[in-house]
N, C-alpha and C. Protein backbone atom coordinates (compact mmCIF):
# COMPACT_ATOMS: atom_id res chain seq x y z
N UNK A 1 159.98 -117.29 -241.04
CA UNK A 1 159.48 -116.44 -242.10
C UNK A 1 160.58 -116.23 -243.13
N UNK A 2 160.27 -116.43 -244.61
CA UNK A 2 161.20 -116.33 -245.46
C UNK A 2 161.48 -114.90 -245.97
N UNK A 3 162.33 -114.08 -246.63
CA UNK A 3 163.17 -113.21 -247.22
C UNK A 3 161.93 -112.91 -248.62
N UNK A 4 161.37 -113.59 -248.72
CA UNK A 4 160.70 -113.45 -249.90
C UNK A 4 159.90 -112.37 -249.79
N UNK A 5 159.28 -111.48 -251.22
CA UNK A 5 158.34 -110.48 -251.28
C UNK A 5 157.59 -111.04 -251.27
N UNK A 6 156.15 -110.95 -250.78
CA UNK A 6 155.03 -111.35 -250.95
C UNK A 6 153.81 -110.75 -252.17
N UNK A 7 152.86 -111.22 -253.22
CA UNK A 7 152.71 -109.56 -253.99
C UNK A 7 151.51 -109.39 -253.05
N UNK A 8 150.99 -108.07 -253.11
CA UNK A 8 150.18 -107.43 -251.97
C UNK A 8 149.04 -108.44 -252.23
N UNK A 9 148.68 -108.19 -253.37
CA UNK A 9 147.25 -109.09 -254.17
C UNK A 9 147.10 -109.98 -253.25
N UNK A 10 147.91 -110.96 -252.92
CA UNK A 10 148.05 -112.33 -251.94
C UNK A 10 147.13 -111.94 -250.50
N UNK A 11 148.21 -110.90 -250.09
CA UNK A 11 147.83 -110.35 -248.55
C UNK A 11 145.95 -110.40 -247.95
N UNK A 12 145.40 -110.82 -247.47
CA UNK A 12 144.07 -110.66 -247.15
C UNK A 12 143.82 -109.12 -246.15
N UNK A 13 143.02 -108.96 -246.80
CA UNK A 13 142.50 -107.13 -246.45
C UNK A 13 142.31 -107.62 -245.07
N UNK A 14 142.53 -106.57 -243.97
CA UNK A 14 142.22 -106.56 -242.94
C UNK A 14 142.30 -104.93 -242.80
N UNK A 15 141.35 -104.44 -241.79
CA UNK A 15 140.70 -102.99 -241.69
C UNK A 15 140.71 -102.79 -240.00
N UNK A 16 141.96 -102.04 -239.19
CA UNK A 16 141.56 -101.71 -238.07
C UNK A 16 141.31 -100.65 -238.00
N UNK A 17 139.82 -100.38 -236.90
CA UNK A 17 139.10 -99.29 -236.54
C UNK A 17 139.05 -98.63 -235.29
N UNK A 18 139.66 -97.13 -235.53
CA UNK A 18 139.66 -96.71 -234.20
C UNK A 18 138.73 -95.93 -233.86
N UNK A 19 137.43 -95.92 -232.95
CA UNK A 19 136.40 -94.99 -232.70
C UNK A 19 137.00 -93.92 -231.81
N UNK A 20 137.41 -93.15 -231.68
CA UNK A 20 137.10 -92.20 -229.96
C UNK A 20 136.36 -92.12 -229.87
N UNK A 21 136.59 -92.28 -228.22
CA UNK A 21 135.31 -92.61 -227.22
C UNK A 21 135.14 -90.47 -227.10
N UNK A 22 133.93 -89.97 -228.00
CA UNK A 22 134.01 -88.66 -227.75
C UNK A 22 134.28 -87.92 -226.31
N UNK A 23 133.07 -88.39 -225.88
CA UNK A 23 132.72 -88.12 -224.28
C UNK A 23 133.63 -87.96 -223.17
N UNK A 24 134.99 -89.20 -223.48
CA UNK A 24 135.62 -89.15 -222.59
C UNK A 24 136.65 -88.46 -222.60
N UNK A 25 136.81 -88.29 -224.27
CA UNK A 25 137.85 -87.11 -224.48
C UNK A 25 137.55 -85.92 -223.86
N UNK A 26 136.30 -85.95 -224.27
CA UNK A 26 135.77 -83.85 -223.68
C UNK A 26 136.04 -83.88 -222.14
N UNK A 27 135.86 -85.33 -221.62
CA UNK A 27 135.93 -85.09 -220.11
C UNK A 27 137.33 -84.84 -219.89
N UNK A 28 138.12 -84.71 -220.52
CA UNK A 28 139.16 -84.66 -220.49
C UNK A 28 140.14 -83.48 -221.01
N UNK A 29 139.48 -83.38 -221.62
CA UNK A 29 139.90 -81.66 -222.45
C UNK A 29 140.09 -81.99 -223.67
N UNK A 30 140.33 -82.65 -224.45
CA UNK A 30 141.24 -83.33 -225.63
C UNK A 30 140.06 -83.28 -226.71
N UNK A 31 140.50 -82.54 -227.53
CA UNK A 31 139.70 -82.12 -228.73
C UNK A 31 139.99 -83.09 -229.52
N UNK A 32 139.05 -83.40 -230.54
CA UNK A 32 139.50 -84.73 -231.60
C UNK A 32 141.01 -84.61 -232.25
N UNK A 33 141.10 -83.08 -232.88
CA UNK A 33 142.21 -83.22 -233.59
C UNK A 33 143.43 -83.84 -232.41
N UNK A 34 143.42 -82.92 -231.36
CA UNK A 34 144.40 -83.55 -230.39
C UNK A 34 144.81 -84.61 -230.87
N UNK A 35 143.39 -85.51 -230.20
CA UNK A 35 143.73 -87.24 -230.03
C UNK A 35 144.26 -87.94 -231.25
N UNK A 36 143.87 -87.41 -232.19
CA UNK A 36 143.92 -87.95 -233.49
C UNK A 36 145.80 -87.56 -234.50
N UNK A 37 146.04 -86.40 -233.70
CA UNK A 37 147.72 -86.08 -233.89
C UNK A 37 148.56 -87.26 -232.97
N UNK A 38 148.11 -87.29 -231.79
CA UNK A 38 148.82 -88.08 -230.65
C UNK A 38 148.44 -89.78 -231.16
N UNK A 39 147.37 -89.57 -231.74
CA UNK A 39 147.71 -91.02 -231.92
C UNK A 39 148.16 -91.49 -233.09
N UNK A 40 148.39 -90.73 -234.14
CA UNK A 40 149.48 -90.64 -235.18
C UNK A 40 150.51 -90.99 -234.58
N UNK A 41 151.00 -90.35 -234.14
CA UNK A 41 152.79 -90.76 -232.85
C UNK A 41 152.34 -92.14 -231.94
N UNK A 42 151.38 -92.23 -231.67
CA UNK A 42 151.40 -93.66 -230.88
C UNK A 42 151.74 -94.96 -231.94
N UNK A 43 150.74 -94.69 -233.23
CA UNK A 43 151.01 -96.00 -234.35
C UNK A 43 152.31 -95.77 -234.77
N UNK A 44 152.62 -94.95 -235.05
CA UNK A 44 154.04 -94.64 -235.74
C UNK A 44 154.94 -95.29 -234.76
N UNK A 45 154.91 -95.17 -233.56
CA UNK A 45 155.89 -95.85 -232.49
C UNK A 45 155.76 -97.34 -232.27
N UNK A 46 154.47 -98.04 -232.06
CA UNK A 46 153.81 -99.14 -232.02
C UNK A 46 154.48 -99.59 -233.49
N UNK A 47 154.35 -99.28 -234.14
CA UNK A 47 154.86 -100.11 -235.32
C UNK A 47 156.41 -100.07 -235.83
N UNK A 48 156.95 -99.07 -235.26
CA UNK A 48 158.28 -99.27 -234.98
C UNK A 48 158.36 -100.18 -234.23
N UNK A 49 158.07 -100.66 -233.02
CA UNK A 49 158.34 -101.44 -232.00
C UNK A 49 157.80 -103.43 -232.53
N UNK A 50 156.78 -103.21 -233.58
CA UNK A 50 156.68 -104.16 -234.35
C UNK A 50 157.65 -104.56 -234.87
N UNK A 51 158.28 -103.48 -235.89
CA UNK A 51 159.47 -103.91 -236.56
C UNK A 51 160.33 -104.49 -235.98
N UNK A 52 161.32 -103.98 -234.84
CA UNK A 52 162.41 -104.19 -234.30
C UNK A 52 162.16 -105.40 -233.26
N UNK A 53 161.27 -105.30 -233.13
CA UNK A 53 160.76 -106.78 -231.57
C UNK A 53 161.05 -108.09 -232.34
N UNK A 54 161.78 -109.24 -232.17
CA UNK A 54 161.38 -110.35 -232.52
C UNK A 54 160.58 -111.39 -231.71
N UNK A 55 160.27 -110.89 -230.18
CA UNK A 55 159.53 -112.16 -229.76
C UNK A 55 158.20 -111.74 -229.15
N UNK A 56 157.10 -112.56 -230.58
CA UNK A 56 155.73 -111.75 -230.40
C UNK A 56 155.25 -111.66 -228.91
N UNK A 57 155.84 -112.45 -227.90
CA UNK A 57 154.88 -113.03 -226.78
C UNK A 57 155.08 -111.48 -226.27
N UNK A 58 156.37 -110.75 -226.15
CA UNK A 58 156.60 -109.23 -225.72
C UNK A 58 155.92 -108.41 -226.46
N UNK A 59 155.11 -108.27 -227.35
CA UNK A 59 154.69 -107.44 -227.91
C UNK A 59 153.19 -106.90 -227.75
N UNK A 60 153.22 -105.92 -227.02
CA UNK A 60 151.72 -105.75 -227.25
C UNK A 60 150.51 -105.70 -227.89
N UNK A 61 149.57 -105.93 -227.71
CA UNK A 61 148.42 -105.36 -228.57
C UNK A 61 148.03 -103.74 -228.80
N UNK A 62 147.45 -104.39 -229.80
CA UNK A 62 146.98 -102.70 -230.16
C UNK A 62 146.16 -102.31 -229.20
N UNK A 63 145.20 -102.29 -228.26
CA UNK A 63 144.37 -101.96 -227.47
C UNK A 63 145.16 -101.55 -226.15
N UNK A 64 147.06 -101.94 -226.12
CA UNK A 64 147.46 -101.92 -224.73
C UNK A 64 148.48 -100.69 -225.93
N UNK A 65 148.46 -99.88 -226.54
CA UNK A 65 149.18 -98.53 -227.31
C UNK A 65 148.65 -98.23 -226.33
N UNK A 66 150.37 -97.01 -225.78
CA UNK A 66 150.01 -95.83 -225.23
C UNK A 66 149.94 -94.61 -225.96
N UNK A 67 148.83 -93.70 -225.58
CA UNK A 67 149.10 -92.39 -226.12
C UNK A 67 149.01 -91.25 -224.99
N UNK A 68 149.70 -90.64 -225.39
CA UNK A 68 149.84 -89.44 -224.46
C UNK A 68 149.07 -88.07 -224.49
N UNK A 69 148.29 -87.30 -224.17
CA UNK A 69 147.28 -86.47 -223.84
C UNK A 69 147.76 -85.67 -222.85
N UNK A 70 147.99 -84.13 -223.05
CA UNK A 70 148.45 -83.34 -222.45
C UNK A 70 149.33 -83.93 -220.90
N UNK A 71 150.07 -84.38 -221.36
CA UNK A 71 151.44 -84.81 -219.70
C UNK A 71 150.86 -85.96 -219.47
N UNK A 72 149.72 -87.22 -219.95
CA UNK A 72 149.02 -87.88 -219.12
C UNK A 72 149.14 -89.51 -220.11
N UNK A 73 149.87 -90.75 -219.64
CA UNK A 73 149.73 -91.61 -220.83
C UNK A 73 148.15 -92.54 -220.38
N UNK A 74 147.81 -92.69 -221.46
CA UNK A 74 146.42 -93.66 -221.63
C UNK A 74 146.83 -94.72 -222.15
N UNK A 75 146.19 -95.67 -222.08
CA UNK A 75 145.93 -97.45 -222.90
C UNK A 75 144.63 -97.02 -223.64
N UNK A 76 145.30 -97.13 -225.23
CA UNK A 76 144.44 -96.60 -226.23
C UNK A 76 142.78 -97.37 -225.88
N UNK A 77 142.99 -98.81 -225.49
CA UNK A 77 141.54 -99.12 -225.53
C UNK A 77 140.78 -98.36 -224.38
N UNK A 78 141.22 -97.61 -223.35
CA UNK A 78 140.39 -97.20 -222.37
C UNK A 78 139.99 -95.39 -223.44
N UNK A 79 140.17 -95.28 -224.40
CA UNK A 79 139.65 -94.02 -224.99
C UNK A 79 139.25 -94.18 -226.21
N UNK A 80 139.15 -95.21 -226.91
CA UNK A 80 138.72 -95.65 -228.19
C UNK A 80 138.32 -97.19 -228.13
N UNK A 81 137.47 -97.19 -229.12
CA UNK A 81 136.77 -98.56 -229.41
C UNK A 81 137.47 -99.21 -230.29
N UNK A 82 138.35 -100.40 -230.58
CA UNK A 82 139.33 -100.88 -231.51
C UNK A 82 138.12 -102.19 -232.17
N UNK A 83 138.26 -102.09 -233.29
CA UNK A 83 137.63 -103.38 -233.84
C UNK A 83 138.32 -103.95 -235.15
N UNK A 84 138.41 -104.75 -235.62
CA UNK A 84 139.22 -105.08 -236.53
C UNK A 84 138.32 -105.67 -237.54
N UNK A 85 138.25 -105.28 -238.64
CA UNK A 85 137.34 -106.34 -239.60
C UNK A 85 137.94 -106.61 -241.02
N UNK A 86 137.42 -107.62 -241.70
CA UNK A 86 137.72 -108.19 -242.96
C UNK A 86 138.03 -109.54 -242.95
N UNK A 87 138.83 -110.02 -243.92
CA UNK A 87 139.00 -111.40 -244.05
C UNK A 87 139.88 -112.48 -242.95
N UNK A 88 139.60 -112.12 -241.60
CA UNK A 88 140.73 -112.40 -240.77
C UNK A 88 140.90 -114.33 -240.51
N UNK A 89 139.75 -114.73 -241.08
CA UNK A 89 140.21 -116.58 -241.36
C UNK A 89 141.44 -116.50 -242.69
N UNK A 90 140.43 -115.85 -243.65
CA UNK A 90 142.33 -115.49 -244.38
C UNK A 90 143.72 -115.46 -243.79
N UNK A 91 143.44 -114.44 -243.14
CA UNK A 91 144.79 -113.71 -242.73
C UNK A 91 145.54 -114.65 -241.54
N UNK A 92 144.51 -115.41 -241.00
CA UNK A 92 145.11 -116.83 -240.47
C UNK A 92 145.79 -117.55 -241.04
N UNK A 93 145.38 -117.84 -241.86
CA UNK A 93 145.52 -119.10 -242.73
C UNK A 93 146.85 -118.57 -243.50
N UNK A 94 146.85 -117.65 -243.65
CA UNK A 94 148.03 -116.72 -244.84
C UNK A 94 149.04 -116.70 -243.74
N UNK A 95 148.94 -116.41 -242.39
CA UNK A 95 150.11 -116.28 -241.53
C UNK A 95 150.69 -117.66 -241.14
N UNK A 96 149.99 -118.58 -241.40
CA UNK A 96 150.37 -120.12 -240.99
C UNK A 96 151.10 -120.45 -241.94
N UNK A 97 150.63 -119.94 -242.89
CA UNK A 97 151.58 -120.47 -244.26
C UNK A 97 153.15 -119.99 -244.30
N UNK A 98 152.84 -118.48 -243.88
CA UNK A 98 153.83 -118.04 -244.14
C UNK A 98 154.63 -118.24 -243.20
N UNK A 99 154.94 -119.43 -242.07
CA UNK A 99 155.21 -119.40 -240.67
C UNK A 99 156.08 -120.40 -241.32
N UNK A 100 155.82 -121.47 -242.34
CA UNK A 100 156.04 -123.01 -242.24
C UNK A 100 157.77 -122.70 -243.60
């Protein structure tokens, strides 16, 4: 990957979506705002850990983020629905490029 800026314009939109799973929160005690502070601190960390990682094969997915809930850590996909949408043959194709 080169040193170069990229301009955003280039970048292909991509949109990840996080549902909470309501139900399982309540079974749990965890009010939306809760989940929704804690998982502020989960992306914020996850994407630190993006930054600084250089070898993708160590890096998790977004669905394997932990977040933490009163003393208790979760794997974000077992409490939210993750889906990702938009131009992601783009964003292929844009990462291959930018690979070479």
């Amino acid at each position: 990957m080169s040193d170069e800026q990229i301009p955003e314009d280039d970048i292909p939109e991509v949109e990840i979506r996080i549902e909470p799973d309501d139900e399982k929160l309540a079974g749990l005690g965890v009010t939306p705002e809760e989940f929704d502070a804690q998982l502020e601190i989960a992306i914020d960390d996850y994407h630190d850990l993006l930054e600084t990682c250089d070898d993708e094969e160590e890096t998790p997915g977004i669905e394997d983020i932990q977040i933490e809930l009163q003393g208790q850590v979760y794997r974000l996909a077992d409490l939210a629905t993750i889906s990702i949408v938009g131009d992601l043959d783009s964003l292929e194709e844009f990462e291959d490029d930018d690979e070479e």
